[in-house]
PDB file of N, CA and C in Angstrom:
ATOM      1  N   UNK A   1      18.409 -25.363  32.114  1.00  0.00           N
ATOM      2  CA  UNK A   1      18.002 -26.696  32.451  1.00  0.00           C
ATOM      3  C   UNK A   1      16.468 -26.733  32.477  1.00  0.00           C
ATOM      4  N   UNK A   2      15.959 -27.420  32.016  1.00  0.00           N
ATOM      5  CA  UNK A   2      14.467 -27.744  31.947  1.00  0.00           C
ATOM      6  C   UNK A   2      13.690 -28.301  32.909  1.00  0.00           C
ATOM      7  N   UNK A   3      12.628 -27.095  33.631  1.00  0.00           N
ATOM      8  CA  UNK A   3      12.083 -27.800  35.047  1.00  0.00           C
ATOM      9  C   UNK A   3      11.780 -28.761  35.276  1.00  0.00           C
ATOM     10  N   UNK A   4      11.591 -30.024  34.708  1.00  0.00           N
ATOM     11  CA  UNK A   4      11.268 -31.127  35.313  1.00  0.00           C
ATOM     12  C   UNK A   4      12.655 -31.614  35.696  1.00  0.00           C
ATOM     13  N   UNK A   5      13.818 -31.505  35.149  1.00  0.00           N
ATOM     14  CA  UNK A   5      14.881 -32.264  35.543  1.00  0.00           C
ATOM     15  C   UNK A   5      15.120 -31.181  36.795  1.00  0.00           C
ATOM     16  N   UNK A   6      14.826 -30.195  37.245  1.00  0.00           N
ATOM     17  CA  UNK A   6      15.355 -29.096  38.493  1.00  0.00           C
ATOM     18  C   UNK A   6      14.529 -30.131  39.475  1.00  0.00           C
ATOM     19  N   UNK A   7      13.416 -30.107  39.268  1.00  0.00           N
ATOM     20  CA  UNK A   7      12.303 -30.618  40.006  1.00  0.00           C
ATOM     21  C   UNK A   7      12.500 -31.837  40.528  1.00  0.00           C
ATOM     22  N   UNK A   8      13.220 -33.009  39.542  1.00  0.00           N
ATOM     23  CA  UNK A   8      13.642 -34.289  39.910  1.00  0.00           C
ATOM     24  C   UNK A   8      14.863 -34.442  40.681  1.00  0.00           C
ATOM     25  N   UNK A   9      15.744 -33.257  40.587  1.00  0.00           N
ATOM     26  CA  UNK A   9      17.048 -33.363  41.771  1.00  0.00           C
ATOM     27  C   UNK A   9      16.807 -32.654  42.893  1.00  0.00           C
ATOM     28  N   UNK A  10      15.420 -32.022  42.873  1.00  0.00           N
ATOM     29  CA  UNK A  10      15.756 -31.518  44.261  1.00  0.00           C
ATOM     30  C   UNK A  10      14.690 -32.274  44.950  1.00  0.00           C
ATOM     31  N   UNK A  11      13.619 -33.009  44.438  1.00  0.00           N
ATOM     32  CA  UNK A  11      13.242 -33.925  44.962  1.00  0.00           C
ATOM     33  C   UNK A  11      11.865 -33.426  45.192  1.00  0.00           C
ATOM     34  N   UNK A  12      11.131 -32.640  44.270  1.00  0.00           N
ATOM     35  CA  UNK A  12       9.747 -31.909  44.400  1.00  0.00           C
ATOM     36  C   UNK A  12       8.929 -32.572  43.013  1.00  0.00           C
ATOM     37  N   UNK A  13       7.423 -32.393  43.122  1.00  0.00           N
ATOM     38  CA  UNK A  13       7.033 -32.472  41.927  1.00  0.00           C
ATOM     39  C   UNK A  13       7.123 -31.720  41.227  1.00  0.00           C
ATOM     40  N   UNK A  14       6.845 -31.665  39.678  1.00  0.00           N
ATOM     41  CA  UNK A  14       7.016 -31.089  38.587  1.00  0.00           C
ATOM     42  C   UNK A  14       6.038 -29.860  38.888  1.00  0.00           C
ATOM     43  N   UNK A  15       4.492 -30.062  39.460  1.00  0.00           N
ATOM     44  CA  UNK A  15       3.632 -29.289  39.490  1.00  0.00           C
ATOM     45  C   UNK A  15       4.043 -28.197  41.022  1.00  0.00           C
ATOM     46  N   UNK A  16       4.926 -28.883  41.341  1.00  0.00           N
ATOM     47  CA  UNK A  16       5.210 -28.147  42.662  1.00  0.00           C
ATOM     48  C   UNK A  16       5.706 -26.982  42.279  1.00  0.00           C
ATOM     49  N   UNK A  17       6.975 -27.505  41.215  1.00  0.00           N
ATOM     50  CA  UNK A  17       8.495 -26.261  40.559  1.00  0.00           C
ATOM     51  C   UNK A  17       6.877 -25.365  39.840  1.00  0.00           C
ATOM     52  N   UNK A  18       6.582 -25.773  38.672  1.00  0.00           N
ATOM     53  CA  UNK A  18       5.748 -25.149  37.972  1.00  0.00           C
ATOM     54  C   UNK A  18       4.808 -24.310  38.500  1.00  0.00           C
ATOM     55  N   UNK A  19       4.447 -24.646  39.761  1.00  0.00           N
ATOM     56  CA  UNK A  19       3.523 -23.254  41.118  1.00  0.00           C
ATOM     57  C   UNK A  19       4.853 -22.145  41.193  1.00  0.00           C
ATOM     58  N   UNK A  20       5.596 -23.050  41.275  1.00  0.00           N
ATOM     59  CA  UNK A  20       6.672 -21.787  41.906  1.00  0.00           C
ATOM     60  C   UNK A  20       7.544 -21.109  40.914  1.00  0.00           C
ATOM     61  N   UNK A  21       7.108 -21.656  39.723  1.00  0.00           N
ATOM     62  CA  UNK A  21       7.449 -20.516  38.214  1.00  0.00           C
ATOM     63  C   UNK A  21       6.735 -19.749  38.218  1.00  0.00           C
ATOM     64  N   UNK A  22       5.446 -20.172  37.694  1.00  0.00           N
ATOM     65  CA  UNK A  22       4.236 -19.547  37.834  1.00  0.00           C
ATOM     66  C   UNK A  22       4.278 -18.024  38.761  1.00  0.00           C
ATOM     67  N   UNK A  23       4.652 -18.236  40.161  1.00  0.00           N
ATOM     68  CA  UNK A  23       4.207 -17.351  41.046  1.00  0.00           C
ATOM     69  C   UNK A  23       5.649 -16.554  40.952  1.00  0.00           C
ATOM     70  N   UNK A  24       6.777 -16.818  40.719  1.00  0.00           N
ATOM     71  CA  UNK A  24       7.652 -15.610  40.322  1.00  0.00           C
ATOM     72  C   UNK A  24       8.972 -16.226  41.306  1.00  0.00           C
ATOM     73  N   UNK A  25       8.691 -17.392  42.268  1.00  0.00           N
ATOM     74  CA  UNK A  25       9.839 -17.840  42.625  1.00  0.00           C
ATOM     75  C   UNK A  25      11.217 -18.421  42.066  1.00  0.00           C
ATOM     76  N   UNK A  26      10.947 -18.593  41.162  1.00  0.00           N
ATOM     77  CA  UNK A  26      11.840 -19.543  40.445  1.00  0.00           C
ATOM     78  C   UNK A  26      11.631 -18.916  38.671  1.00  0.00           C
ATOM     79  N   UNK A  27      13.023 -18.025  38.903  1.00  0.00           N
ATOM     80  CA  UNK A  27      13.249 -18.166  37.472  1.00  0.00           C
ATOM     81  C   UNK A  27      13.479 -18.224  36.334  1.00  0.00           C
ATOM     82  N   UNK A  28      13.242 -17.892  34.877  1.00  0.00           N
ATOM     83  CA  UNK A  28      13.623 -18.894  33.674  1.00  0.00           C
ATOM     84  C   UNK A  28      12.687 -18.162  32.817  1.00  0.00           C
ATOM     85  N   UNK A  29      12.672 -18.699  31.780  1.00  0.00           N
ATOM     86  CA  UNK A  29      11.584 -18.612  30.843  1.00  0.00           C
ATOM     87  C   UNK A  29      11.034 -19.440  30.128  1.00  0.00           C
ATOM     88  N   UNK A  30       9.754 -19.313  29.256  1.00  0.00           N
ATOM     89  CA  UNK A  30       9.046 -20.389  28.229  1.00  0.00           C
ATOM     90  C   UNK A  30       9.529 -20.114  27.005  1.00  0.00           C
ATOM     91  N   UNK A  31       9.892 -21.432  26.208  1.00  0.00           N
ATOM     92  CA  UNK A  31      10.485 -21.278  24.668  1.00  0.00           C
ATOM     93  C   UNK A  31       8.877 -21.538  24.383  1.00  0.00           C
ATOM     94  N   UNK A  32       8.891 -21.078  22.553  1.00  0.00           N
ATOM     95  CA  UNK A  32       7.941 -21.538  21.845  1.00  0.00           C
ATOM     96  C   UNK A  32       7.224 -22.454  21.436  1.00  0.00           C
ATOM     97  N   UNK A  33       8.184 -23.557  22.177  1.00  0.00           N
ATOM     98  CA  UNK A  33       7.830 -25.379  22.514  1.00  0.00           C
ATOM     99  C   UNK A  33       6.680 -25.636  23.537  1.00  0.00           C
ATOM    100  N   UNK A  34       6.761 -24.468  24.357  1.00  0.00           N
ATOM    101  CA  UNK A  34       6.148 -24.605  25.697  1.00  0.00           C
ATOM    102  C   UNK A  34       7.146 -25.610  27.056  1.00  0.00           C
ATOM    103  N   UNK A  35       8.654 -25.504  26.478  1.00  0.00           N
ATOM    104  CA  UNK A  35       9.244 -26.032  27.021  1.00  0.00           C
ATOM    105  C   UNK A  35      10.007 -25.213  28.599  1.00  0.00           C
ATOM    106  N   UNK A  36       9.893 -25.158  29.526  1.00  0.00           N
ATOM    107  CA  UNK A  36      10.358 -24.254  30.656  1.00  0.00           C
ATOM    108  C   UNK A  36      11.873 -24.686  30.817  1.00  0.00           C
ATOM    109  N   UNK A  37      12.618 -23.279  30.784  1.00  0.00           N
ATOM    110  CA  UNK A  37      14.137 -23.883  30.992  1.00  0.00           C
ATOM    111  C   UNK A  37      14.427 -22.597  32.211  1.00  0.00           C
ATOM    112  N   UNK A  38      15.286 -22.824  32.921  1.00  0.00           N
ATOM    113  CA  UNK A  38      15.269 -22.518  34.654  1.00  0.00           C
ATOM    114  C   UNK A  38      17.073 -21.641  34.382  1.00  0.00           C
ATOM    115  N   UNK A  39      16.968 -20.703  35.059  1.00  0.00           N
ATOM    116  CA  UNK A  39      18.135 -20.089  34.655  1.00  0.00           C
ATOM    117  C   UNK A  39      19.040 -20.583  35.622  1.00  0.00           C
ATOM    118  N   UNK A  40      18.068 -19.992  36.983  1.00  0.00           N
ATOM    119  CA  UNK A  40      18.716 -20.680  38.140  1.00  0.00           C
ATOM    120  C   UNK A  40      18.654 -21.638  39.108  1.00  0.00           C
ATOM    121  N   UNK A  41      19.690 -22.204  39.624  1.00  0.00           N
ATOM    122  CA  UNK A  41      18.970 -23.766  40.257  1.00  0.00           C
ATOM    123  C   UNK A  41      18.117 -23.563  41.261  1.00  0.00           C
ATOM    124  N   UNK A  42      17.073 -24.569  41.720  1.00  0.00           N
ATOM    125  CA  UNK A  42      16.325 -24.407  42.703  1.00  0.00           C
ATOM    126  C   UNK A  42      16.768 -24.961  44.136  1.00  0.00           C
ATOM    127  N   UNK A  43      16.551 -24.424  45.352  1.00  0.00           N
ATOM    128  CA  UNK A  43      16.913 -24.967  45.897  1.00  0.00           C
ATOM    129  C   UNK A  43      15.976 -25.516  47.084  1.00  0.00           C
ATOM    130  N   UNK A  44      16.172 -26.194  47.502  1.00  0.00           N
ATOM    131  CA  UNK A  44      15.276 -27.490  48.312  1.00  0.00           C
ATOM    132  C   UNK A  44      14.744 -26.672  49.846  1.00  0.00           C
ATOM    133  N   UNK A  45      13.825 -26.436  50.055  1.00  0.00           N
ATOM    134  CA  UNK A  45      13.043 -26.122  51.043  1.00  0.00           C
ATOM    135  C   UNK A  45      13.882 -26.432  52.313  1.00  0.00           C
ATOM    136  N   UNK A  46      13.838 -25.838  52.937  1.00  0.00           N
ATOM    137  CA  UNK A  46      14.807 -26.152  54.537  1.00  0.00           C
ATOM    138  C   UNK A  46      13.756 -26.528  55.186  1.00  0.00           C
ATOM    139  N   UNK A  47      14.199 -27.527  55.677  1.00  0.00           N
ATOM    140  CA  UNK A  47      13.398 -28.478  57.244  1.00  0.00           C
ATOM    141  C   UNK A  47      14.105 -27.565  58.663  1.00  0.00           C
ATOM    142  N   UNK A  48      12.913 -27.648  59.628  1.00  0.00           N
ATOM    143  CA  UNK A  48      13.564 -27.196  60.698  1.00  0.00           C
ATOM    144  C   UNK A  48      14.120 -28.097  61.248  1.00  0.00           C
ATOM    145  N   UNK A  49      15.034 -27.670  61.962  1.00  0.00           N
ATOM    146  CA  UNK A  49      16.166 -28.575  62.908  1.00  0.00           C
ATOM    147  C   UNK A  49      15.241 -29.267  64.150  1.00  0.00           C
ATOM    148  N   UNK A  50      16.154 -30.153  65.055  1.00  0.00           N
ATOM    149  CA  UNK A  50      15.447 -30.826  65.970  1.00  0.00           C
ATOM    150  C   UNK A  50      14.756 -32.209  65.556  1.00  0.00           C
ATOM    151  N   UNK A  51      14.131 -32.886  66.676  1.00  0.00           N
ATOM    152  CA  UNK A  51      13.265 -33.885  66.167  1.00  0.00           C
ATOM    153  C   UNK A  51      11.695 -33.760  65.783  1.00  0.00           C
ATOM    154  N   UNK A  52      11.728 -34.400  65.048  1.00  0.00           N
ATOM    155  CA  UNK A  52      10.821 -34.883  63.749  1.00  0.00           C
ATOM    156  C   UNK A  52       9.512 -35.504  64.702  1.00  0.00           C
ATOM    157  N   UNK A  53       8.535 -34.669  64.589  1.00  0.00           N
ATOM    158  CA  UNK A  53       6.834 -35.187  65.858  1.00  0.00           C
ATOM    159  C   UNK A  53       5.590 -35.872  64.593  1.00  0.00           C
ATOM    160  N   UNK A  54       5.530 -36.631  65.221  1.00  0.00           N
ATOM    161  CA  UNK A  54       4.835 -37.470  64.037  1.00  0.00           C
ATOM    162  C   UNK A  54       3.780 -38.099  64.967  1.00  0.00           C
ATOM    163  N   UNK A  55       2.222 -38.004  64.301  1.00  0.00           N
ATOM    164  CA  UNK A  55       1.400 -38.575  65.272  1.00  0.00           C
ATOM    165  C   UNK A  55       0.948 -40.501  65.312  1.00  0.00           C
ATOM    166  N   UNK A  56       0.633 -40.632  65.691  1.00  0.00           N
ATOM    167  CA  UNK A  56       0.108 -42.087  66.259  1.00  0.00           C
ATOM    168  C   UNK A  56      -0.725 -42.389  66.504  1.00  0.00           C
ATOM    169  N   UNK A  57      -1.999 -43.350  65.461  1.00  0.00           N
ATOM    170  CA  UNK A  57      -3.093 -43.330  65.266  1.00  0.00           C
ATOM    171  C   UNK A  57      -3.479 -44.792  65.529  1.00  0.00           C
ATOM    172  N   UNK A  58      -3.907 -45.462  66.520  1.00  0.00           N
ATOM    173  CA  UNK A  58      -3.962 -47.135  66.013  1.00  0.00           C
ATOM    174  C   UNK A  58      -5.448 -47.376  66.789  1.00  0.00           C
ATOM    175  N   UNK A  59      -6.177 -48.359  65.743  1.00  0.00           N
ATOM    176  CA  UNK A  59      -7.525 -48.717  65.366  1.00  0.00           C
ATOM    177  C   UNK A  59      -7.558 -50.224  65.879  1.00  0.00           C
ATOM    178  N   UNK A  60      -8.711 -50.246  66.186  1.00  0.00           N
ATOM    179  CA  UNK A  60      -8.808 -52.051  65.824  1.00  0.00           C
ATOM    180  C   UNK A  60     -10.260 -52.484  65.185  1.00  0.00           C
ATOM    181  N   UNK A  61     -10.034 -53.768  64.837  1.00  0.00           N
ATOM    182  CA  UNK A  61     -11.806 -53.859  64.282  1.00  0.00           C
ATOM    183  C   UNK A  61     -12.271 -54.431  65.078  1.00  0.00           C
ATOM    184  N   UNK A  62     -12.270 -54.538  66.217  1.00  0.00           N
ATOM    185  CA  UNK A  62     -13.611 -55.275  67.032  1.00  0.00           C
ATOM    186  C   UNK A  62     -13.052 -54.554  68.334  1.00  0.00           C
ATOM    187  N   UNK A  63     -14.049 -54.603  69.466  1.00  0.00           N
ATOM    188  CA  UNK A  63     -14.006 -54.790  70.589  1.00  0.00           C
ATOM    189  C   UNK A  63     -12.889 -55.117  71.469  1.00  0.00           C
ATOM    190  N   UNK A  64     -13.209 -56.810  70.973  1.00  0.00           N
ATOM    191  CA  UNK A  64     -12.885 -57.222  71.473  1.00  0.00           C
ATOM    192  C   UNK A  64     -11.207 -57.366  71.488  1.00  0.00           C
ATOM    193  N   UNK A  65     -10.584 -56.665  70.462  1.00  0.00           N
ATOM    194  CA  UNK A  65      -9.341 -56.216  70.161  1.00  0.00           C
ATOM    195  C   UNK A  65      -8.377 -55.249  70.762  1.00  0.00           C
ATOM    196  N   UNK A  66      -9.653 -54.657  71.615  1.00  0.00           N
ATOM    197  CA  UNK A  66      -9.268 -53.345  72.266  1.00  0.00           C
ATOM    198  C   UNK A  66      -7.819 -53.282  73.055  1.00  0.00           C
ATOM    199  N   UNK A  67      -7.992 -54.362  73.742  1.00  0.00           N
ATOM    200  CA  UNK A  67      -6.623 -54.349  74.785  1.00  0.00           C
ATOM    201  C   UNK A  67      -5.061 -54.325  73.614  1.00  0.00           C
ATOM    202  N   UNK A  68      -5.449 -54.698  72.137  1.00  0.00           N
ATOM    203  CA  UNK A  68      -4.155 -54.697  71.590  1.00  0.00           C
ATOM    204  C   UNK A  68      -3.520 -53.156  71.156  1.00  0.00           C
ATOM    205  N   UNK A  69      -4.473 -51.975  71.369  1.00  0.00           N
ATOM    206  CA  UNK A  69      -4.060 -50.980  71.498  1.00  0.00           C
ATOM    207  C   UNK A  69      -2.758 -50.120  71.172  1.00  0.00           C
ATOM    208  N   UNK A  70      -2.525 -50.583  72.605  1.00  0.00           N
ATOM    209  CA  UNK A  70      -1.039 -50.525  73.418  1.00  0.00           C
ATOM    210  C   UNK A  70       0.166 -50.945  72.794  1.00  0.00           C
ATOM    211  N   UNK A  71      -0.355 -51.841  72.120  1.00  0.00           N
ATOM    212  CA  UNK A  71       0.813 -53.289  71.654  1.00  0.00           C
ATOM    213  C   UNK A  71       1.130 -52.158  70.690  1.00  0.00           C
ATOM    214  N   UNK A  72      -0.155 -51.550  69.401  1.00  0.00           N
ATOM    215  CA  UNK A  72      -0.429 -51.482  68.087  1.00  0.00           C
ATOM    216  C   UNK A  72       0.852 -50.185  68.270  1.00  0.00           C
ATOM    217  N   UNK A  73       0.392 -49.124  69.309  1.00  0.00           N
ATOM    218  CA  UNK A  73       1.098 -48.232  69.496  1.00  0.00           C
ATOM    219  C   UNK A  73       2.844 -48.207  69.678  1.00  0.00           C
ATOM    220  N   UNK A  74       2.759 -49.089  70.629  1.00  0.00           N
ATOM    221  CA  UNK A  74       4.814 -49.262  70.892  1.00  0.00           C
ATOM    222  C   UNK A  74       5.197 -50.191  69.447  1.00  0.00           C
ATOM    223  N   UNK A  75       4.623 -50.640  69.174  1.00  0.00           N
ATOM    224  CA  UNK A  75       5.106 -51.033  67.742  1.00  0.00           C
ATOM    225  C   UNK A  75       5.465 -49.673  66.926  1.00  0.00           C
ATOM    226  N   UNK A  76       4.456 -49.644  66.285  1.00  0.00           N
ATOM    227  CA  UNK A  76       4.906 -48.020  66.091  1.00  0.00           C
ATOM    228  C   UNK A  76       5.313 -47.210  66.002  1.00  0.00           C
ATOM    229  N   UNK A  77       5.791 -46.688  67.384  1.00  0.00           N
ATOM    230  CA  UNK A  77       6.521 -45.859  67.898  1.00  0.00           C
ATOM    231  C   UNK A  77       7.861 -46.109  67.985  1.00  0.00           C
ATOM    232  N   UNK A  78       8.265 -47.763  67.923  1.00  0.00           N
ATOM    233  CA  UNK A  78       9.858 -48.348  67.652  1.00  0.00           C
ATOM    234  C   UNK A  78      10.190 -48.553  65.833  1.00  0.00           C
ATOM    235  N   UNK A  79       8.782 -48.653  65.101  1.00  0.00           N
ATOM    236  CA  UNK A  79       9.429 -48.582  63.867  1.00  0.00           C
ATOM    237  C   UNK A  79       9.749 -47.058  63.399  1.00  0.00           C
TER     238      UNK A  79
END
């Protein structure tokens, strides 16, 4: 199978798979096309378990905006 289609089902970029040919993770060989075909499938990076910490950054442009802060934040934090 030809790395860009490995790359498109597991949901990485092309240049991502192609680091990880490159470096000996993943692999396959080059035809004379310069075409990369993948012997074996790749498989998708494991996420750690648990919840997901994501930070919370909120700005305002004036001053005098300041008190909306708070608001900017629990918004936010509920979407």
């Amino acid at each position: 199978m030809k790395l860009s289609v490995c790359a498109h089902e597991v949901g990485i970029s092309y240049r991502t798979a192609f680091g990880w040919f490159k470096s000996g993770k993943i692999q396959g060989c080059q035809m004379d096309t310069g075409t990369l075909l993948i012997s074996e499938p790749i498989r998708a990076p494991q996420t750690a378990e648990g919840p997901m910490k994501v930070a919370i950054d909120t700005r305002v442009s004036a001053a005098e905006n300041k008190d909306d802060l708070d608001g900017q934040a629990i918004h936010l934090s509920n979407y």
